[in-house]
N, C-alpha and C. Protein backbone atom coordinates (compact mmCIF):
# COMPACT_ATOMS: atom_id res chain seq x y z
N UNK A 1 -18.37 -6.11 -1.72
CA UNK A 1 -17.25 -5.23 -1.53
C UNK A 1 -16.15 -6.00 -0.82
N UNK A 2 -15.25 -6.05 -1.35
CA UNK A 2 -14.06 -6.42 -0.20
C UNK A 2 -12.66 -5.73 -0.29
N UNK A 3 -11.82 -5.85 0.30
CA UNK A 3 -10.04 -4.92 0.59
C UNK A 3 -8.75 -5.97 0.49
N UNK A 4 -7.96 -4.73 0.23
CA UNK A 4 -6.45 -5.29 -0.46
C UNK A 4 -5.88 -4.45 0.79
N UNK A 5 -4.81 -4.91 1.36
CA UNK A 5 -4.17 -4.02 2.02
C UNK A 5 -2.88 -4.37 2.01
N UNK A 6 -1.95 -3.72 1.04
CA UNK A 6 -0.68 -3.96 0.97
C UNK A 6 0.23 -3.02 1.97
N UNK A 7 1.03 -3.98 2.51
CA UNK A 7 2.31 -2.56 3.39
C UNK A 7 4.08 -3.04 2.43
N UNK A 8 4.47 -1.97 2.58
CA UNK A 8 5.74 -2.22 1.74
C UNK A 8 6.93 -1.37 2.92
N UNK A 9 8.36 -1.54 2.95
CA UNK A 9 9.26 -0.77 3.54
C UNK A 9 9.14 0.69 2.57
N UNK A 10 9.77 -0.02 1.33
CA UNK A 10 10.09 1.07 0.18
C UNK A 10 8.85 1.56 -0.88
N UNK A 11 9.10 2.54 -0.89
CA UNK A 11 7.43 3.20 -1.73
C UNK A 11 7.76 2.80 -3.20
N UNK A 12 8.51 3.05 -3.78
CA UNK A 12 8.65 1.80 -4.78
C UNK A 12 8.35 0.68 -5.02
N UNK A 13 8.44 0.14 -3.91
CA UNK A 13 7.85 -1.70 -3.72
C UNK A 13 5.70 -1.35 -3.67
N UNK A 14 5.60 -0.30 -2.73
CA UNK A 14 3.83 -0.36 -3.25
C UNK A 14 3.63 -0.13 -3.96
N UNK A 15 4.02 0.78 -4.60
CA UNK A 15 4.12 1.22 -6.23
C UNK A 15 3.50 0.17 -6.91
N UNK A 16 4.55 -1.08 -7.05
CA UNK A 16 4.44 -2.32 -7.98
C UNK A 16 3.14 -2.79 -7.75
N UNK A 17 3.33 -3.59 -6.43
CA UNK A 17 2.48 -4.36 -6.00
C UNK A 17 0.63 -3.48 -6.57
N UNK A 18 0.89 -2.19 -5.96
CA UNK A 18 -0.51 -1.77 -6.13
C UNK A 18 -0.84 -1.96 -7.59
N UNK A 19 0.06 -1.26 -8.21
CA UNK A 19 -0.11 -1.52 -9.80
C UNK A 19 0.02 -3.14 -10.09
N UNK A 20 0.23 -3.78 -9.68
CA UNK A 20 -0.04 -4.89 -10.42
C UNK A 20 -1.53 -5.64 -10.25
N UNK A 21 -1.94 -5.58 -8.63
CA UNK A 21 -2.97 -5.43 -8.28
C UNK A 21 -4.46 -4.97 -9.28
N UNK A 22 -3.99 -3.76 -9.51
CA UNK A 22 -4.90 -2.76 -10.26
C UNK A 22 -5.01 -3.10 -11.38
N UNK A 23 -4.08 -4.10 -12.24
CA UNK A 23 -4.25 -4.25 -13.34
C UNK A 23 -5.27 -5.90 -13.88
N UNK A 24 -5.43 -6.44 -12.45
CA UNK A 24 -6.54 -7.35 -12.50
C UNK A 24 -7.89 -6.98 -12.82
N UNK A 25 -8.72 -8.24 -13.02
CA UNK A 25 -10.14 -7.58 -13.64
C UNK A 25 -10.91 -7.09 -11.89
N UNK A 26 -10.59 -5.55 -11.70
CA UNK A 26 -11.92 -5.57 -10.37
C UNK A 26 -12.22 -4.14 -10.77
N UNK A 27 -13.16 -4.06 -10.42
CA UNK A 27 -13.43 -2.67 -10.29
C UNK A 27 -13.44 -1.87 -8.63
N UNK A 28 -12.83 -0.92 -9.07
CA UNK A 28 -11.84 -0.17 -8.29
C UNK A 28 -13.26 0.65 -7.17
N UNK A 29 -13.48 0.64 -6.24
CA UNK A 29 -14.00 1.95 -5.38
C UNK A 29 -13.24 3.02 -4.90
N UNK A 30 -12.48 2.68 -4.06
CA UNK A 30 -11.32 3.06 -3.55
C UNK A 30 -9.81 3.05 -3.04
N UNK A 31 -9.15 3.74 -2.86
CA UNK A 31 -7.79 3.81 -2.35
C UNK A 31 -7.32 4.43 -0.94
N UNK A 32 -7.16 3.61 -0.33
CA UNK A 32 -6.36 5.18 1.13
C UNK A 32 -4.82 4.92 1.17
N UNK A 33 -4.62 5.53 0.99
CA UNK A 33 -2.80 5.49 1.06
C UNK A 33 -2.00 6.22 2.89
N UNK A 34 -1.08 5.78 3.09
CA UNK A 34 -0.84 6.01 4.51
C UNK A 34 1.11 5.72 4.59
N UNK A 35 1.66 6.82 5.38
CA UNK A 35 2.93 6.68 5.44
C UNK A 35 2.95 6.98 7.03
N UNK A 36 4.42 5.96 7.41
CA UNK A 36 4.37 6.04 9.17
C UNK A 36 5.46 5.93 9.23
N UNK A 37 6.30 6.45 10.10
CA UNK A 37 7.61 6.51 10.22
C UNK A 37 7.97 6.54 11.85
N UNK A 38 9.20 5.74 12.06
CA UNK A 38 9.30 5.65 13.72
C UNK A 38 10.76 5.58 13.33
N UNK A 39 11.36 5.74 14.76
CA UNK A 39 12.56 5.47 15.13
C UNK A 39 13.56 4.52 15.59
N UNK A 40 14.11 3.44 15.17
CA UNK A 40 15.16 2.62 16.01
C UNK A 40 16.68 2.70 15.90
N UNK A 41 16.62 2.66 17.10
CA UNK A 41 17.83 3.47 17.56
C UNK A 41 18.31 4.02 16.33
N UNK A 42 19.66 4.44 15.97
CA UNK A 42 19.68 5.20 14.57
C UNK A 42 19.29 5.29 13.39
N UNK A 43 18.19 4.43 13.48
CA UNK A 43 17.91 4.12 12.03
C UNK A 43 16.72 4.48 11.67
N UNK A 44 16.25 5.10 11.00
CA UNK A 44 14.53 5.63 10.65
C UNK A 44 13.68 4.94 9.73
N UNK A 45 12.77 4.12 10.30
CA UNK A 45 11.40 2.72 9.68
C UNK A 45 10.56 3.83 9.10
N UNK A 46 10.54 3.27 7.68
CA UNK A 46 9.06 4.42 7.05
C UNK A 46 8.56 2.80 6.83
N UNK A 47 6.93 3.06 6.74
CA UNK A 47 5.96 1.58 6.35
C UNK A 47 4.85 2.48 5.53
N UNK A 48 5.12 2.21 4.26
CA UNK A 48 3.61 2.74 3.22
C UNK A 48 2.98 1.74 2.56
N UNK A 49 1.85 2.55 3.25
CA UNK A 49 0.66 1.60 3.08
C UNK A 49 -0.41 1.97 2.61
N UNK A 50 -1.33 0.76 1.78
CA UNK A 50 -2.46 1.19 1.11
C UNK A 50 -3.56 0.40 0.99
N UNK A 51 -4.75 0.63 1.19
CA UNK A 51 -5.84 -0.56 1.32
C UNK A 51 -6.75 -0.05 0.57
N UNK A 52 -6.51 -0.80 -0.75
CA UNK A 52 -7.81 -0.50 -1.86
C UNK A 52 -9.14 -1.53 -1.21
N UNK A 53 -9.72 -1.01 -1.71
CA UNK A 53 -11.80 -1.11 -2.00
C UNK A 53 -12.08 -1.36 -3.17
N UNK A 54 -12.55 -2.75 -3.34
CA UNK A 54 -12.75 -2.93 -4.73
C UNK A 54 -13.89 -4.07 -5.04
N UNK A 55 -14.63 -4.46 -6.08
CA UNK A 55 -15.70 -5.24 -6.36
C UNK A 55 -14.86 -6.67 -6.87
């Protein structure tokens, strides 16, 4: 068993990455997907993230 753990700014950008990922030869166990969002000074950080499980 081992893990992928991609983080992206834009959920579009994991999008890719995961899918491109996924389209290698592994077989898949799992997925956890995760969104986090904080504050600097005016500006609002989202980080989505996802750490597949796979053979």
């Amino acid at each position: 068993m081992k893990v992928k753990i991609f983080d992206e700014e834009i959920e579009s950008d994991l999008e890719k990455v995961v899918n491109d990922f996924l389209s290698s030869d592994i077989e898949l166990l799992d997925i956890k997907y995760q969104v986090s969002a904080s504050v600097f000074g005016e500006e609002q950080i989202y980080c989505f993230s996802a750490m597949i499980i796979y053979k």
